[in-house]
PDB file of N, CA and C in Angstrom:
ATOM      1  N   UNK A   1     215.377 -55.478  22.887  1.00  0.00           N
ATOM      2  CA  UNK A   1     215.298 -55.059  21.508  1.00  0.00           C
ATOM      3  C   UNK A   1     215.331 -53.538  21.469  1.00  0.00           C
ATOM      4  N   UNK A   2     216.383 -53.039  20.626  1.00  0.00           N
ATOM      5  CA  UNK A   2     216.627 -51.551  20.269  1.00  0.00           C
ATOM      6  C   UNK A   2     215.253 -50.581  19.550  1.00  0.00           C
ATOM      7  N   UNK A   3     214.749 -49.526  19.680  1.00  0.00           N
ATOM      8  CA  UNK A   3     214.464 -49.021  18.667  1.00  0.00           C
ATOM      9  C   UNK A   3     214.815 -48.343  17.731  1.00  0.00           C
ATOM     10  N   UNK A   4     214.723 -48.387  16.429  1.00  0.00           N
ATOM     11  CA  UNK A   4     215.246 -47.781  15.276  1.00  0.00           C
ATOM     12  C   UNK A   4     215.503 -45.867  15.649  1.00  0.00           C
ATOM     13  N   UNK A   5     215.967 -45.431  15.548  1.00  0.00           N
ATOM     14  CA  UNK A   5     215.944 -44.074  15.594  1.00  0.00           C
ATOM     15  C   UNK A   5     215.441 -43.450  14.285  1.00  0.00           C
ATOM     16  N   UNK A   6     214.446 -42.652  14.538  1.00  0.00           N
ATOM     17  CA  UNK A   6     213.168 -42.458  13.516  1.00  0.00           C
ATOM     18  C   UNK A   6     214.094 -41.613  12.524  1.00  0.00           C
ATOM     19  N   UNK A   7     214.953 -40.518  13.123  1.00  0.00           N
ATOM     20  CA  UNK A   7     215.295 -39.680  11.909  1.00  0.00           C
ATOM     21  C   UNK A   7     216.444 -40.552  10.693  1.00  0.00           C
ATOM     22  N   UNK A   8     217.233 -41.540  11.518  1.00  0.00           N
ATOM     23  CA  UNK A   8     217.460 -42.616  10.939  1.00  0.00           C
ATOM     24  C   UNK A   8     217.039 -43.317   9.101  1.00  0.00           C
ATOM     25  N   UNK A   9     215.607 -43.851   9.862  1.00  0.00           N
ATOM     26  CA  UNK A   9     214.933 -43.905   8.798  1.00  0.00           C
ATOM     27  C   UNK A   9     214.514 -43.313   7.728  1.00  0.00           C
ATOM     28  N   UNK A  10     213.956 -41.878   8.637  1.00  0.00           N
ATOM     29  CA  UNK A  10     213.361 -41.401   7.315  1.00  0.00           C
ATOM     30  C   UNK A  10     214.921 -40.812   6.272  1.00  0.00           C
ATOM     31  N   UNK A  11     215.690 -40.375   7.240  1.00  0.00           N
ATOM     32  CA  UNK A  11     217.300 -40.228   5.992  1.00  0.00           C
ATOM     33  C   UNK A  11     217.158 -41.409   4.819  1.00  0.00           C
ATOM     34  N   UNK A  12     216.579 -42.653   5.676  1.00  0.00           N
ATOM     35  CA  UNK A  12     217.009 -43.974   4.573  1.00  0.00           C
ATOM     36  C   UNK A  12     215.948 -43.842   3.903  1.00  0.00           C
ATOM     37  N   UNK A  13     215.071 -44.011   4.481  1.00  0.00           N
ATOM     38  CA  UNK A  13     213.828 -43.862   3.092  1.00  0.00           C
ATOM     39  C   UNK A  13     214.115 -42.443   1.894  1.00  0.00           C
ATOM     40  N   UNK A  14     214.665 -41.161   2.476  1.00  0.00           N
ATOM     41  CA  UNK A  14     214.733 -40.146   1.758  1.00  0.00           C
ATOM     42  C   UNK A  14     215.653 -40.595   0.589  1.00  0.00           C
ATOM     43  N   UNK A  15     217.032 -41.708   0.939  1.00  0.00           N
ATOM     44  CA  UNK A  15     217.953 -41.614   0.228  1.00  0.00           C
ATOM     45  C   UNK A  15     217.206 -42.800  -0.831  1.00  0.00           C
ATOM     46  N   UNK A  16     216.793 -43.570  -0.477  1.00  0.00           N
ATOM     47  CA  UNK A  16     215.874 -44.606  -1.683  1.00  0.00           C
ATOM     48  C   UNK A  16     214.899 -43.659  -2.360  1.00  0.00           C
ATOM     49  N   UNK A  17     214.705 -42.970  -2.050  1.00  0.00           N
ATOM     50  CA  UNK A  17     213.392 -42.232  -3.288  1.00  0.00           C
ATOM     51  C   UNK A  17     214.373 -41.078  -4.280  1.00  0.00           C
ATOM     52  N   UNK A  18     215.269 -40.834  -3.073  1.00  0.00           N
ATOM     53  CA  UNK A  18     216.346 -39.622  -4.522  1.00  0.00           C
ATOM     54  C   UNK A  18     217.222 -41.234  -5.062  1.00  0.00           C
ATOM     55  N   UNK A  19     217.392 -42.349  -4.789  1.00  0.00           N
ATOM     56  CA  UNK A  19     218.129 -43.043  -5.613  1.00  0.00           C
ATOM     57  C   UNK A  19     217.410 -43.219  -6.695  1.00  0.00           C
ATOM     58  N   UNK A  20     215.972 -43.627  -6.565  1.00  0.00           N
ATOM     59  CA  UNK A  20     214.559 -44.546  -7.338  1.00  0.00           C
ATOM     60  C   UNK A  20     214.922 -43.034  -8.416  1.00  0.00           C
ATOM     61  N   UNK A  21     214.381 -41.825  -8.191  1.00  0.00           N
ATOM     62  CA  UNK A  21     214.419 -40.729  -9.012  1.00  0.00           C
ATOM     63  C   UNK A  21     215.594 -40.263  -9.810  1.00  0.00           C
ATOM     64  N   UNK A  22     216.768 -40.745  -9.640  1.00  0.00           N
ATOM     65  CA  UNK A  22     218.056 -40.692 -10.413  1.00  0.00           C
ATOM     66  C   UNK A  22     217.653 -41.691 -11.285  1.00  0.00           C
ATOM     67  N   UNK A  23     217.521 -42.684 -10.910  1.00  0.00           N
ATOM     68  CA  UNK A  23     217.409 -43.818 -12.097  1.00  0.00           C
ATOM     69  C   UNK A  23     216.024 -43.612 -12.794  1.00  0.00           C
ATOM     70  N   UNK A  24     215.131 -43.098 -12.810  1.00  0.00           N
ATOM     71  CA  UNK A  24     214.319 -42.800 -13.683  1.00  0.00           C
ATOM     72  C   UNK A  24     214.356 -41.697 -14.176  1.00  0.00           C
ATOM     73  N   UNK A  25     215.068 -40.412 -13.698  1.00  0.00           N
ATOM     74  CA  UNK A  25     215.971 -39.422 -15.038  1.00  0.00           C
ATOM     75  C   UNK A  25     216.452 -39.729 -15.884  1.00  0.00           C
ATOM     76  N   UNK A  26     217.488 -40.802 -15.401  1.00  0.00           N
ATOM     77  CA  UNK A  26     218.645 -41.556 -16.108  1.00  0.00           C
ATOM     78  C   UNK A  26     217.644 -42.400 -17.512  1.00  0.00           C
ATOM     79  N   UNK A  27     216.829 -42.449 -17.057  1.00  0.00           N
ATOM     80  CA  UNK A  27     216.405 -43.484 -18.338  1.00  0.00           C
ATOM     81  C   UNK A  27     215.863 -42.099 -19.545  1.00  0.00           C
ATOM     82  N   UNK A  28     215.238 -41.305 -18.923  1.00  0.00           N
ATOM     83  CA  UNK A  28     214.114 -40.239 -19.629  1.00  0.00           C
ATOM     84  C   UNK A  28     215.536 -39.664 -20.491  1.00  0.00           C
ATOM     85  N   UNK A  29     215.889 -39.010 -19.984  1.00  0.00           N
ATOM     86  CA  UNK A  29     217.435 -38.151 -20.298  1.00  0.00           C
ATOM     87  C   UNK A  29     218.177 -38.976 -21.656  1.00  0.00           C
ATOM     88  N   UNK A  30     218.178 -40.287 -21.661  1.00  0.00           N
ATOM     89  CA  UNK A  30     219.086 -40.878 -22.299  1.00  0.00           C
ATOM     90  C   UNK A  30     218.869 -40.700 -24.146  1.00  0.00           C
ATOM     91  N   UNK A  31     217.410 -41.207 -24.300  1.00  0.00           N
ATOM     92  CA  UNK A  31     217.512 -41.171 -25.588  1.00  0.00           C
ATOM     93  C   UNK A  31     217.460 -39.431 -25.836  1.00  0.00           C
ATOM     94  N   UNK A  32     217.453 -38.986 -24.964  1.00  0.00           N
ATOM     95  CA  UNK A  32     217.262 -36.962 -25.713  1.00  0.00           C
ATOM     96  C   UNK A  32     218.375 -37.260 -25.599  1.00  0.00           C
ATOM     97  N   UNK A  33     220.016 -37.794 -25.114  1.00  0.00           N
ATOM     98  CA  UNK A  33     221.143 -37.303 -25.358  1.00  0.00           C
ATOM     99  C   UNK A  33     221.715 -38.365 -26.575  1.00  0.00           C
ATOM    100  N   UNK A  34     220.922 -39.268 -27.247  1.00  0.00           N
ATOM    101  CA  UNK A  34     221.221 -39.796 -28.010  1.00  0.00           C
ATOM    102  C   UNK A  34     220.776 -39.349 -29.527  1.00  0.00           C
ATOM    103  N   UNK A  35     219.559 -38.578 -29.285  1.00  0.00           N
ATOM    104  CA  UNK A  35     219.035 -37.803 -30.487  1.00  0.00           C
ATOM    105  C   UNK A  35     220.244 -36.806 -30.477  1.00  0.00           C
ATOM    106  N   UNK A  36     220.238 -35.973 -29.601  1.00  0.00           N
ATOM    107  CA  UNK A  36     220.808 -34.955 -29.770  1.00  0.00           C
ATOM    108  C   UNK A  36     222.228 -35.210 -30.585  1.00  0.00           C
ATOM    109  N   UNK A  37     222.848 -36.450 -30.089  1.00  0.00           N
ATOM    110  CA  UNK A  37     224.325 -36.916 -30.454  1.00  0.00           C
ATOM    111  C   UNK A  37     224.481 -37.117 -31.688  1.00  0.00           C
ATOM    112  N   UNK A  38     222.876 -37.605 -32.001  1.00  0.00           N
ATOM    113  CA  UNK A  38     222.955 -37.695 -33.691  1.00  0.00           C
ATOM    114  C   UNK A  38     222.410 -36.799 -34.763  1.00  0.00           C
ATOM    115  N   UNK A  39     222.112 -35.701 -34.175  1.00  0.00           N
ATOM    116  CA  UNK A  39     221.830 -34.174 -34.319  1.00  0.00           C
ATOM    117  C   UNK A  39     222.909 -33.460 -34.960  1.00  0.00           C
ATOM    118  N   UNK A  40     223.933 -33.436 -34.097  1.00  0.00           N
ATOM    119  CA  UNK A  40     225.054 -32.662 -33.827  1.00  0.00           C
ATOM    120  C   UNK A  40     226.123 -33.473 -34.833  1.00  0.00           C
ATOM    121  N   UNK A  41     225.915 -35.042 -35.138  1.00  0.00           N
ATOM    122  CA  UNK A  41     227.257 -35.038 -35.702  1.00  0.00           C
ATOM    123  C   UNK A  41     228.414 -35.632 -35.089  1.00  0.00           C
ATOM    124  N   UNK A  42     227.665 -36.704 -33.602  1.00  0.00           N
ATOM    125  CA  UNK A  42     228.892 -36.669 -32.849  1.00  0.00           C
ATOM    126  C   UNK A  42     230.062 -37.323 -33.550  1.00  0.00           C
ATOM    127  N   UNK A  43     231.381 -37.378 -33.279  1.00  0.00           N
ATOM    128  CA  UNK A  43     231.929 -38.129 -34.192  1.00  0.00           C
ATOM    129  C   UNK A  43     232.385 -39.722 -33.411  1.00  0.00           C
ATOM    130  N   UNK A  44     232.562 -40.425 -34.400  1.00  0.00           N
ATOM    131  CA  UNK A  44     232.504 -41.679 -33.922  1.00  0.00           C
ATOM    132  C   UNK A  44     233.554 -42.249 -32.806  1.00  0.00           C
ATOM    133  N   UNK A  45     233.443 -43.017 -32.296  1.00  0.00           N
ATOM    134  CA  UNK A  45     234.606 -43.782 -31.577  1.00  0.00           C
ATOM    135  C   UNK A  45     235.870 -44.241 -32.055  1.00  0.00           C
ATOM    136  N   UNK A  46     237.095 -44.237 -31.453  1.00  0.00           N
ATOM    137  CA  UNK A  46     237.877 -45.002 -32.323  1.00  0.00           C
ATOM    138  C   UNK A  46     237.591 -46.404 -33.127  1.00  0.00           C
ATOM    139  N   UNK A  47     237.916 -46.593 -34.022  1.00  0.00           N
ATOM    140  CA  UNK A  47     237.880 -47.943 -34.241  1.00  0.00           C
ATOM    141  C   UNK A  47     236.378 -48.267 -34.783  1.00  0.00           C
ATOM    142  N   UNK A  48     235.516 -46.977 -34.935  1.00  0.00           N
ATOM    143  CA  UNK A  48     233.927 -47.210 -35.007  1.00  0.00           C
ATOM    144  C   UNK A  48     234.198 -46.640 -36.629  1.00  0.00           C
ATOM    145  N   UNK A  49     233.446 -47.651 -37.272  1.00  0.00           N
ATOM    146  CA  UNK A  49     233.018 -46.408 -38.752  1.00  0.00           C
ATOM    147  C   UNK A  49     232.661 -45.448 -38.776  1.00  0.00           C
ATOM    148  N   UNK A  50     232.876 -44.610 -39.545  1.00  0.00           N
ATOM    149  CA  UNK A  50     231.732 -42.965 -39.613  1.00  0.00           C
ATOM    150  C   UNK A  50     230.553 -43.394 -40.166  1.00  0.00           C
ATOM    151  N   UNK A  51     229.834 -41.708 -40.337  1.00  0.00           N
ATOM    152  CA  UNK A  51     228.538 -42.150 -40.835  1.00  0.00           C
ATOM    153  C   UNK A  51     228.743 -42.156 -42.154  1.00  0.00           C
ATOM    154  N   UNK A  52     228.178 -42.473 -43.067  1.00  0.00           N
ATOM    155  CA  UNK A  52     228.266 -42.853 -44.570  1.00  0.00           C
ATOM    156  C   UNK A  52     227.271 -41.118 -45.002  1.00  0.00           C
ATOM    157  N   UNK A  53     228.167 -40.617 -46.283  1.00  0.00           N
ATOM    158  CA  UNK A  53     227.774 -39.563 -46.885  1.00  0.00           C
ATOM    159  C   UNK A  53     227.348 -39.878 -47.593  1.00  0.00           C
ATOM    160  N   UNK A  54     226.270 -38.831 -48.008  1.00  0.00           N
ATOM    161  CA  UNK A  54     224.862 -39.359 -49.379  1.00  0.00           C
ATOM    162  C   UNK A  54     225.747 -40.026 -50.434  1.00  0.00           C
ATOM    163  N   UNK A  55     226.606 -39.807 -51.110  1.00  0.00           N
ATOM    164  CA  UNK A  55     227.215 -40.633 -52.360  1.00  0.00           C
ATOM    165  C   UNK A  55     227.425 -42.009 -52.119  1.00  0.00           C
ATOM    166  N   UNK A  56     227.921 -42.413 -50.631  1.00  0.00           N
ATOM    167  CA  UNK A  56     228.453 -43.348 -50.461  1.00  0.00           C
ATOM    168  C   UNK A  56     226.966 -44.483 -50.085  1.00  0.00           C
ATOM    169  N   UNK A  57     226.329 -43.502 -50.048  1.00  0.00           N
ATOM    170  CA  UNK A  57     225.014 -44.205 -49.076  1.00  0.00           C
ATOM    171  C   UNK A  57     224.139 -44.696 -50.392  1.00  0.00           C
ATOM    172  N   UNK A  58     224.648 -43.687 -51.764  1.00  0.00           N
ATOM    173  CA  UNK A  58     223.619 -43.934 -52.651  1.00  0.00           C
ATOM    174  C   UNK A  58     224.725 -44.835 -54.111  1.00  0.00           C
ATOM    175  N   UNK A  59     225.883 -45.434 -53.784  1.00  0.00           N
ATOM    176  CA  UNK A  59     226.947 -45.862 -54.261  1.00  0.00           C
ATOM    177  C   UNK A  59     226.003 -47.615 -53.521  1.00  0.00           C
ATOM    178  N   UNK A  60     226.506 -48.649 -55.290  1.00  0.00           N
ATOM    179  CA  UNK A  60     225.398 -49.826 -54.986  1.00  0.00           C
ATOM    180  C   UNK A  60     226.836 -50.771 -54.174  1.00  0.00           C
TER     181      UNK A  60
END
């Protein structure tokens, strides 16, 4: 039976804790870039409605 080569590991363990920490940026980050998107005005997708302007919003 082989032994693991230690620096090996700890590379692998290093690369699971910067993976684990991307994906929990990824979550924090998201709704601030979704406020922000709706901050700014982003404009819509093709094929997506716009946003509705006060007349239209206040039109029965």
């Amino acid at each position: 039976m082989t032994s693991a080569d230690p620096l090996a590991m700890d590379l692998a363990g290093l690369a699971a804790a910067i993976e684990r920490a991307e994906g929990d940026l990824a979550l924090a980050e998201e709704p601030a870039r979704f406020a922000a998107a709706l901050e700014a005005g982003a404009p819509p997708e093709s094929g997506a409605p716009g946003p509705a302007t006060a007349s239209e919003a206040a039109a029965p």
